[in-house]
C-alpha atoms as a PDB file:
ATOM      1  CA  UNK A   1     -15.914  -5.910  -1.227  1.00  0.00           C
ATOM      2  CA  UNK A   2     -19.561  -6.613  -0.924  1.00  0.00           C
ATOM      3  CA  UNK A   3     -21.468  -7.289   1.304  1.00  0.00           C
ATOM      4  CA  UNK A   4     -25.433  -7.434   1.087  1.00  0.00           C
ATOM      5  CA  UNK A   5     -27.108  -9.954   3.380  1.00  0.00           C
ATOM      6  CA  UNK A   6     -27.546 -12.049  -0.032  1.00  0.00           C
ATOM      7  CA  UNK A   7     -23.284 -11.801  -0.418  1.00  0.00           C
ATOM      8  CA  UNK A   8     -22.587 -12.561   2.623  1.00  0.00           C
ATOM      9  CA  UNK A   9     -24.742 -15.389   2.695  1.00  0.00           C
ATOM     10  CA  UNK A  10     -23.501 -16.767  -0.493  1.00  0.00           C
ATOM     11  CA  UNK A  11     -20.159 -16.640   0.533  1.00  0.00           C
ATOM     12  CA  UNK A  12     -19.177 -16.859   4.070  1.00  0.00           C
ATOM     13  CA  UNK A  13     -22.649 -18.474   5.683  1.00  0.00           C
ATOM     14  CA  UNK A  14     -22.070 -21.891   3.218  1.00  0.00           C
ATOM     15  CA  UNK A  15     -18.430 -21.692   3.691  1.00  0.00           C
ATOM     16  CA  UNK A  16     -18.737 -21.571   7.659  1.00  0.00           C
ATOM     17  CA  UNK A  17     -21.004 -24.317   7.882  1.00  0.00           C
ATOM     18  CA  UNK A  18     -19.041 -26.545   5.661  1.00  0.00           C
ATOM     19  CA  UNK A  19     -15.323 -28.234   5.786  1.00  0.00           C
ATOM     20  CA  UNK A  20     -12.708 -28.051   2.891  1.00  0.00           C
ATOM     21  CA  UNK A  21     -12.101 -30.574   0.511  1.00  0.00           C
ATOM     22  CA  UNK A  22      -9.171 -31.772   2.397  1.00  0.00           C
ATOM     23  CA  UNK A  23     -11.049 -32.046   5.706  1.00  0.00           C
ATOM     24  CA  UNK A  24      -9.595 -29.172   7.127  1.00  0.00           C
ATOM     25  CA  UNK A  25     -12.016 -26.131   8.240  1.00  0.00           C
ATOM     26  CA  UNK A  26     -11.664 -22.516   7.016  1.00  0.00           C
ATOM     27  CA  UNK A  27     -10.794 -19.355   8.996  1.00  0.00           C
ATOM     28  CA  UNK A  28     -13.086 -16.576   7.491  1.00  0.00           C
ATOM     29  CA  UNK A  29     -12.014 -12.854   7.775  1.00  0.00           C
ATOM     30  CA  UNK A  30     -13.989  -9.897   7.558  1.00  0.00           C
ATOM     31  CA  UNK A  31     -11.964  -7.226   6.995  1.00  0.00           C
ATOM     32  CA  UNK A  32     -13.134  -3.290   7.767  1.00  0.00           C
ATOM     33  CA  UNK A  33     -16.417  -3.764   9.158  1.00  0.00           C
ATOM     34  CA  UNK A  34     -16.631  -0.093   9.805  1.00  0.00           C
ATOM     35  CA  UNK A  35     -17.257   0.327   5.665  1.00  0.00           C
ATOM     36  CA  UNK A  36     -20.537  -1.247   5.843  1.00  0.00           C
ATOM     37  CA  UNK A  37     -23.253   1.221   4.640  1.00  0.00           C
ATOM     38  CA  UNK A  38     -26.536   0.955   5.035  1.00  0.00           C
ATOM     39  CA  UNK A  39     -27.480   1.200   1.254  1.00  0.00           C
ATOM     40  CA  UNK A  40     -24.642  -0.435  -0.589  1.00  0.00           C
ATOM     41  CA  UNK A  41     -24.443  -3.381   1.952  1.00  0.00           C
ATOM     42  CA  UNK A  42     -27.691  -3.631   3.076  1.00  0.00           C
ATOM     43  CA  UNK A  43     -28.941  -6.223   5.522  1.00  0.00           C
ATOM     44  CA  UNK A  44     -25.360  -7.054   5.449  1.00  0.00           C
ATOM     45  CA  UNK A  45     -24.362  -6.766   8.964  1.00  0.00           C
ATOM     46  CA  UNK A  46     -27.457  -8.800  10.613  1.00  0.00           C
ATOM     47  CA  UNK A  47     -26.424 -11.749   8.508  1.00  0.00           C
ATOM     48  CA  UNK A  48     -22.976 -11.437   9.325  1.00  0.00           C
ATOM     49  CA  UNK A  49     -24.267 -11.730  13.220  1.00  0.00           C
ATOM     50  CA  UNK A  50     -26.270 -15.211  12.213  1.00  0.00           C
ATOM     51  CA  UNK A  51     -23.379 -16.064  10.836  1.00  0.00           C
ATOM     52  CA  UNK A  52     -20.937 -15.551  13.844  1.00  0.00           C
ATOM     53  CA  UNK A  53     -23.755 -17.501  15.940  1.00  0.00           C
ATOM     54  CA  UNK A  54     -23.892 -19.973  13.503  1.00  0.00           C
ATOM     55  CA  UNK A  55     -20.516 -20.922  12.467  1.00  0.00           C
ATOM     56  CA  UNK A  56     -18.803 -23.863  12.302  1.00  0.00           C
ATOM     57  CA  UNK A  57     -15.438 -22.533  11.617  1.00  0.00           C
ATOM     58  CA  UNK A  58     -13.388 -19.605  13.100  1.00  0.00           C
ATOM     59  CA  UNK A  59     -14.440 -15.907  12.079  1.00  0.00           C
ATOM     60  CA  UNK A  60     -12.432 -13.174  12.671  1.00  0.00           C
ATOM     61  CA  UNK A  61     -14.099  -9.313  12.159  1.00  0.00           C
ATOM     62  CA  UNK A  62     -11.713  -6.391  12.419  1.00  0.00           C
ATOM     63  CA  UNK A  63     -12.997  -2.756  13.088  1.00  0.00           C
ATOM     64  CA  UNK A  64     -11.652   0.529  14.092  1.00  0.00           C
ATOM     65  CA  UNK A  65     -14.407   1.177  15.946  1.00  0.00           C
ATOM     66  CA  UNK A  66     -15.657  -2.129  17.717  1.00  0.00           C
ATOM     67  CA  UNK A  67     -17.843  -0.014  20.333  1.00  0.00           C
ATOM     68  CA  UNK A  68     -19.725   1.489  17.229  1.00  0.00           C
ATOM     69  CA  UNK A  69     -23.151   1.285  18.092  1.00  0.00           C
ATOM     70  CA  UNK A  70     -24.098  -0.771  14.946  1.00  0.00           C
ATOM     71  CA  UNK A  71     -21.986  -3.688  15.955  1.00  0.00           C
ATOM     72  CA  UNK A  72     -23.507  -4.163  19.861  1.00  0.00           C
ATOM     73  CA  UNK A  73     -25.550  -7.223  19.082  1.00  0.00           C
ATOM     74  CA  UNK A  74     -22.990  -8.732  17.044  1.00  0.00           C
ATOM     75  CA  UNK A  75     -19.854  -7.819  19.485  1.00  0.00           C
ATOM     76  CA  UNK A  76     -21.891  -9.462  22.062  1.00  0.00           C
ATOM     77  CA  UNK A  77     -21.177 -12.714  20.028  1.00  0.00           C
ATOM     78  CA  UNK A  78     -17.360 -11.851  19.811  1.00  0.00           C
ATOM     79  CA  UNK A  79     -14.443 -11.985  21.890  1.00  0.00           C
ATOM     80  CA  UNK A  80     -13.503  -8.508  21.739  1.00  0.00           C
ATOM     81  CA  UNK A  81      -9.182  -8.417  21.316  1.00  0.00           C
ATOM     82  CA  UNK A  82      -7.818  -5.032  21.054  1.00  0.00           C
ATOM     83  CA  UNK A  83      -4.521  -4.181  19.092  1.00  0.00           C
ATOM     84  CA  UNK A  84      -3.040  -1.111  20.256  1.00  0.00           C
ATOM     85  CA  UNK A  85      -0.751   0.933  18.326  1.00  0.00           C
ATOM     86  CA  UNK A  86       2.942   0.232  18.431  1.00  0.00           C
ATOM     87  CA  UNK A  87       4.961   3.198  20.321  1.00  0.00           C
ATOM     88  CA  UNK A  88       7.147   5.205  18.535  1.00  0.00           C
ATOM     89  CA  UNK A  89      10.657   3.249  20.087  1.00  0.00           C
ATOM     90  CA  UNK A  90       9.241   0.178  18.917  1.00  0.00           C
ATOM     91  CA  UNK A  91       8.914   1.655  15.152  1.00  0.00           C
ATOM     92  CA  UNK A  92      12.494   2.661  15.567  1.00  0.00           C
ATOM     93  CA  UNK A  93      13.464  -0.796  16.381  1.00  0.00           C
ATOM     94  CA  UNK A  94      11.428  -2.058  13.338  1.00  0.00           C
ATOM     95  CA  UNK A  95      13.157   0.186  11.254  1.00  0.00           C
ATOM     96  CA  UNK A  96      16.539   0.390  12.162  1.00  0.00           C
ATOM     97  CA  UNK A  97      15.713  -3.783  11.568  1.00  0.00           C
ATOM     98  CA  UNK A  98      14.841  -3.198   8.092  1.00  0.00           C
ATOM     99  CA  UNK A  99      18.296  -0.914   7.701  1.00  0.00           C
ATOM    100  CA  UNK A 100      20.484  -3.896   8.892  1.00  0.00           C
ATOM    101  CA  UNK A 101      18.682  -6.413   6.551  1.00  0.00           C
ATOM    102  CA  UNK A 102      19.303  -3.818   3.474  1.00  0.00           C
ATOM    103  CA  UNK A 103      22.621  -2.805   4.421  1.00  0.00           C
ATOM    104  CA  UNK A 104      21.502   0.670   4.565  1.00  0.00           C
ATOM    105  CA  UNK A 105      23.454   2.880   7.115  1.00  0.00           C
ATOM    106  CA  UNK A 106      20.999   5.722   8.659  1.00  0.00           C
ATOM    107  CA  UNK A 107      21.153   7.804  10.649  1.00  0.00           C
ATOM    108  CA  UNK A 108      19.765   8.011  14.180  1.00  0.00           C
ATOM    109  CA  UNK A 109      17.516  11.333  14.062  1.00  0.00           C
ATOM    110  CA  UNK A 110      16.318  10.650  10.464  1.00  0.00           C
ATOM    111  CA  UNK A 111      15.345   6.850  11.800  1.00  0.00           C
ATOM    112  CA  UNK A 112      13.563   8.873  14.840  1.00  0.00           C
ATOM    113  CA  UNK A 113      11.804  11.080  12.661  1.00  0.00           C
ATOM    114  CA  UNK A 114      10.144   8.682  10.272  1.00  0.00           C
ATOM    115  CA  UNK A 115       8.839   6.605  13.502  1.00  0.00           C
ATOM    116  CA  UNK A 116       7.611   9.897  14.976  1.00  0.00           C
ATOM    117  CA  UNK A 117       5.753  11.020  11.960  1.00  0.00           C
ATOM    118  CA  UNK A 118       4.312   7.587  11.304  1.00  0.00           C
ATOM    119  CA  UNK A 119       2.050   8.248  14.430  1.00  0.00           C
ATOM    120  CA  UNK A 120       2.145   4.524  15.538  1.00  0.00           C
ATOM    121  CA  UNK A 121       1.502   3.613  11.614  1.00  0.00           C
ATOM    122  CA  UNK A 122       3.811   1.080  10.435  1.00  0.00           C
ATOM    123  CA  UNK A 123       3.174   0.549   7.244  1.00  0.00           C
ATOM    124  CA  UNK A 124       3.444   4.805   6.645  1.00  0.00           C
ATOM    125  CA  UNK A 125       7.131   4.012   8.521  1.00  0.00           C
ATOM    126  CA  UNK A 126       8.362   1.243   6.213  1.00  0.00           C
ATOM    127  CA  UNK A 127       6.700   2.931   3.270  1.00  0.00           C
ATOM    128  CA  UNK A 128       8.425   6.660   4.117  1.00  0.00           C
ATOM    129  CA  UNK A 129      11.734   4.663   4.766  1.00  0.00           C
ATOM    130  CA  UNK A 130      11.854   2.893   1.387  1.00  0.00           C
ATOM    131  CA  UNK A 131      11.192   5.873  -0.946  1.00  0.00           C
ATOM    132  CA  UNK A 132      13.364   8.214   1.194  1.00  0.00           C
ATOM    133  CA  UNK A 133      16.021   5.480   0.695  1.00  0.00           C
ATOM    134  CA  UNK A 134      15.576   4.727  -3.120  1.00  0.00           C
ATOM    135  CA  UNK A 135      18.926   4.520  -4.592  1.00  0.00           C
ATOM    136  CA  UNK A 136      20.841   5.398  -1.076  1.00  0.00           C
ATOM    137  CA  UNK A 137      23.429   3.385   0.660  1.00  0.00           C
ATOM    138  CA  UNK A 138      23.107   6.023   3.731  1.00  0.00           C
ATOM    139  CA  UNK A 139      20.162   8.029   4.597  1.00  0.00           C
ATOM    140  CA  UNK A 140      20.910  11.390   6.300  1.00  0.00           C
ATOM    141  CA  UNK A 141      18.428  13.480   9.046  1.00  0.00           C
ATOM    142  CA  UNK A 142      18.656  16.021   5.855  1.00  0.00           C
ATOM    143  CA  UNK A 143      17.053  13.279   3.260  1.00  0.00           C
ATOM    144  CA  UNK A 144      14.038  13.318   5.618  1.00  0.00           C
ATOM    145  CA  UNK A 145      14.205  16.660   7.100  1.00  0.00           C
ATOM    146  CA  UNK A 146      10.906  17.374   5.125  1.00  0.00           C
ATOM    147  CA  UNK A 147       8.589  15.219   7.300  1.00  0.00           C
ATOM    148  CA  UNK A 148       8.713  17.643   9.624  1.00  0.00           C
ATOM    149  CA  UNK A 149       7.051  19.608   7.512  1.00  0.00           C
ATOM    150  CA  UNK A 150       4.672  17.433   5.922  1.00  0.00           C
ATOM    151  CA  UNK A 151       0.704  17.515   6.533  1.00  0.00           C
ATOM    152  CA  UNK A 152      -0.091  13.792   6.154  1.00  0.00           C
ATOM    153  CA  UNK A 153      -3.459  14.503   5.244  1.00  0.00           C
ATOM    154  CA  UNK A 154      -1.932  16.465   1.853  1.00  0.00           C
ATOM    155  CA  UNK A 155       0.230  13.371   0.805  1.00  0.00           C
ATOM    156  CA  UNK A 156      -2.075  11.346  -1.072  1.00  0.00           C
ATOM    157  CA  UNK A 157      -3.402  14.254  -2.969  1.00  0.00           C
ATOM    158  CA  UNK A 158       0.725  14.959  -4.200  1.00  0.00           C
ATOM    159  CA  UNK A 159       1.000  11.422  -4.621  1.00  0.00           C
ATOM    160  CA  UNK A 160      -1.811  11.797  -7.367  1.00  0.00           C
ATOM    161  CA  UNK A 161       0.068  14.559  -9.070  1.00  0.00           C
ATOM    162  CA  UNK A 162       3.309  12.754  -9.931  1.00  0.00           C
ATOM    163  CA  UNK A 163       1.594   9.766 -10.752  1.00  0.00           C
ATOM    164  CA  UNK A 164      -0.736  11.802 -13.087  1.00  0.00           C
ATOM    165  CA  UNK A 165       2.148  14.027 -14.398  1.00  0.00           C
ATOM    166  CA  UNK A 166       4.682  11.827 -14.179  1.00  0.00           C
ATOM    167  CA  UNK A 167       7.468  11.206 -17.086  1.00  0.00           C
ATOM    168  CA  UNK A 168       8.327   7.535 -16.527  1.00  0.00           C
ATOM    169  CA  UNK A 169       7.435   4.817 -14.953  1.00  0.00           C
ATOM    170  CA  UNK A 170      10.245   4.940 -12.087  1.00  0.00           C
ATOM    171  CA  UNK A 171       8.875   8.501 -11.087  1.00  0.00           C
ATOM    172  CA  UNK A 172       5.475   6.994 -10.516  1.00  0.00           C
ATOM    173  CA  UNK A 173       6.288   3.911  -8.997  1.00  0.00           C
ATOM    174  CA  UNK A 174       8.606   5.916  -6.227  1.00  0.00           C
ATOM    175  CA  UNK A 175       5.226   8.426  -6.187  1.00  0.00           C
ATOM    176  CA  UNK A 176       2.970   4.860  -5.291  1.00  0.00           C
ATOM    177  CA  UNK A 177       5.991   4.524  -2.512  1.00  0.00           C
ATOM    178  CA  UNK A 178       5.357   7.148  -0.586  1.00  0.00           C
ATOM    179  CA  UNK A 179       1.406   6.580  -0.387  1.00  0.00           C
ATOM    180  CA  UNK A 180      -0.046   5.600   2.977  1.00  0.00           C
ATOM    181  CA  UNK A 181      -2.537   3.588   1.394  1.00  0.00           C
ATOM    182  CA  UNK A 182      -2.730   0.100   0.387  1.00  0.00           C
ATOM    183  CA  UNK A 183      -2.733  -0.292  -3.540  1.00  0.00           C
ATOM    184  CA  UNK A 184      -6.344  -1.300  -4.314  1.00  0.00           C
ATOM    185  CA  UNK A 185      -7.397   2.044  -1.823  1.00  0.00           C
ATOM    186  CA  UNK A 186      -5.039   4.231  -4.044  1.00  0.00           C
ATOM    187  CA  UNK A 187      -6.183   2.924  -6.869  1.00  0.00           C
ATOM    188  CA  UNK A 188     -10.134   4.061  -6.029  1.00  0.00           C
ATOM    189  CA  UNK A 189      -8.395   7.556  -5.085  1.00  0.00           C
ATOM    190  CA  UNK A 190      -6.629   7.187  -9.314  1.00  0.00           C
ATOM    191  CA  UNK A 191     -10.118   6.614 -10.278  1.00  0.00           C
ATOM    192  CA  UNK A 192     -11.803   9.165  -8.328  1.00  0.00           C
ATOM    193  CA  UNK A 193      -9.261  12.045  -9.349  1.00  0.00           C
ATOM    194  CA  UNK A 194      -8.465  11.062 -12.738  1.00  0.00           C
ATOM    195  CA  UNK A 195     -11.423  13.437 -14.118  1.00  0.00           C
ATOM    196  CA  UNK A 196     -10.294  16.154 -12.630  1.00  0.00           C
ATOM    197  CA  UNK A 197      -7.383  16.353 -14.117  1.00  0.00           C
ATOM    198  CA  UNK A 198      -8.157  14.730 -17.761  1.00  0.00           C
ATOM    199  CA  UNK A 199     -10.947  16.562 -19.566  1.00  0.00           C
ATOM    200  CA  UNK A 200     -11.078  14.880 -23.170  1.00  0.00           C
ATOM    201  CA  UNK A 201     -13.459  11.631 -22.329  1.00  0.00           C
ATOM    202  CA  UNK A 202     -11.376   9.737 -25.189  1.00  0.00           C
ATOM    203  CA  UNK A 203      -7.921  10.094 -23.263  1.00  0.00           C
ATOM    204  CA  UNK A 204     -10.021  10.357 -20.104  1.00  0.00           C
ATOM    205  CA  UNK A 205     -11.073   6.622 -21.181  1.00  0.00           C
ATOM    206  CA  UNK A 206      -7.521   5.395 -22.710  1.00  0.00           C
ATOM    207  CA  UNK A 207      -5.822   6.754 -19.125  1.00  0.00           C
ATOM    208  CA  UNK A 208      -8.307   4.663 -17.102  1.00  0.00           C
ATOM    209  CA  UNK A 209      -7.704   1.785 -19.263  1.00  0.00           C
END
């Protein structure tokens, strides 16, 4: 989460140099290297290069971007590996997977239109699937008709509104189901929206608590 030149140093420099207790070495992942800033993580990604040059033990960086021009000395340390998004018959197979392990019965065009509106995004596939599914032994084109129709960009913001306004727990959890973001992510979107929509600073507080 951070990562200064004195973080990363503390951290993953000592631990690359060094084996476990058990003799074995470490594998060290930075995740999301595209979220460096220069402010918040400053120096950060010139000590992450000494430490790919220096290392001991396997590091593996993952990026978006890796041709971003901030990362050209350190990708020249790197064995670049691209992953390339999954096509939209292989999240259909995934799917219709998950179905058979459930002993959920779906339909063929709603299973095609969850893959096509996942855009290659798997997780937003299995994650559309499950909540559209809540409670269903068969899933109908009609249960997911919607999609169609759905601005992905718009989700997280409803998402927000029936957790916020939502009656019980169940409502909210199915609401956290149909994010497209990982839970610590939707969490810092929580945070950041929660003001907006509580005004008292004493509730404002208890809700964030």
């Amino acid at each position: 989460d951070y990562r200064t030149a004195e973080a990363v140093e503390r951290f993953a420099g000592r631990a690359s140099q060094y084996g476990t207790l058990s003799g074995k070495r470490r594998l060290i992942l930075f995740d999301e290297l595209d979220g460096i800033t220069g402010t918040a993580d400053r120096g950060g990604l010139s000590v992450i290069t000494e430490v790919v040059k220096k290392a001991g033990s396997p590091i593996i960086l993952t990026a978006n971007n890796a041709y971003d021009p901030r990362f050209s000395t350190l990708r020249n340390c790197c064995q670049l590996i691209e992953f390339k998004k999954p096509s939209k018959t292989e999240v259909e197979r995934h799917l219709r997977k998950i179905c058979n392990l459930e002993g959920l019965e779906a339909e063929e065009a709603a299973v095609k239109l969850i893959a096509e509106r996942a855009s290659g995004d798997v997780r937003s596939a299995v994650n559309d699937l499950q909540a559209l599914a809540q409670g269903k032994k068969r899933l109908a084109y009609d249960d997911v008709s919607w999609l169609a129709r759905r601005d992905r960009k718009d989700v997280i913001f409803n998402v927000l509104r029936s957790i916020f306004y939502a009656q019980d727990g169940m409502t909210a959890r199915t609401a956290v189901d149909m994010a497209d973001v990982d839970p610590e992510m939707l969490l810092e979107w929580i945070y950041e929206n929660l003001p907006h929509h509580v005004k008292d600073p004493k509730e404002l507080a208890s809700t964030i608590d």
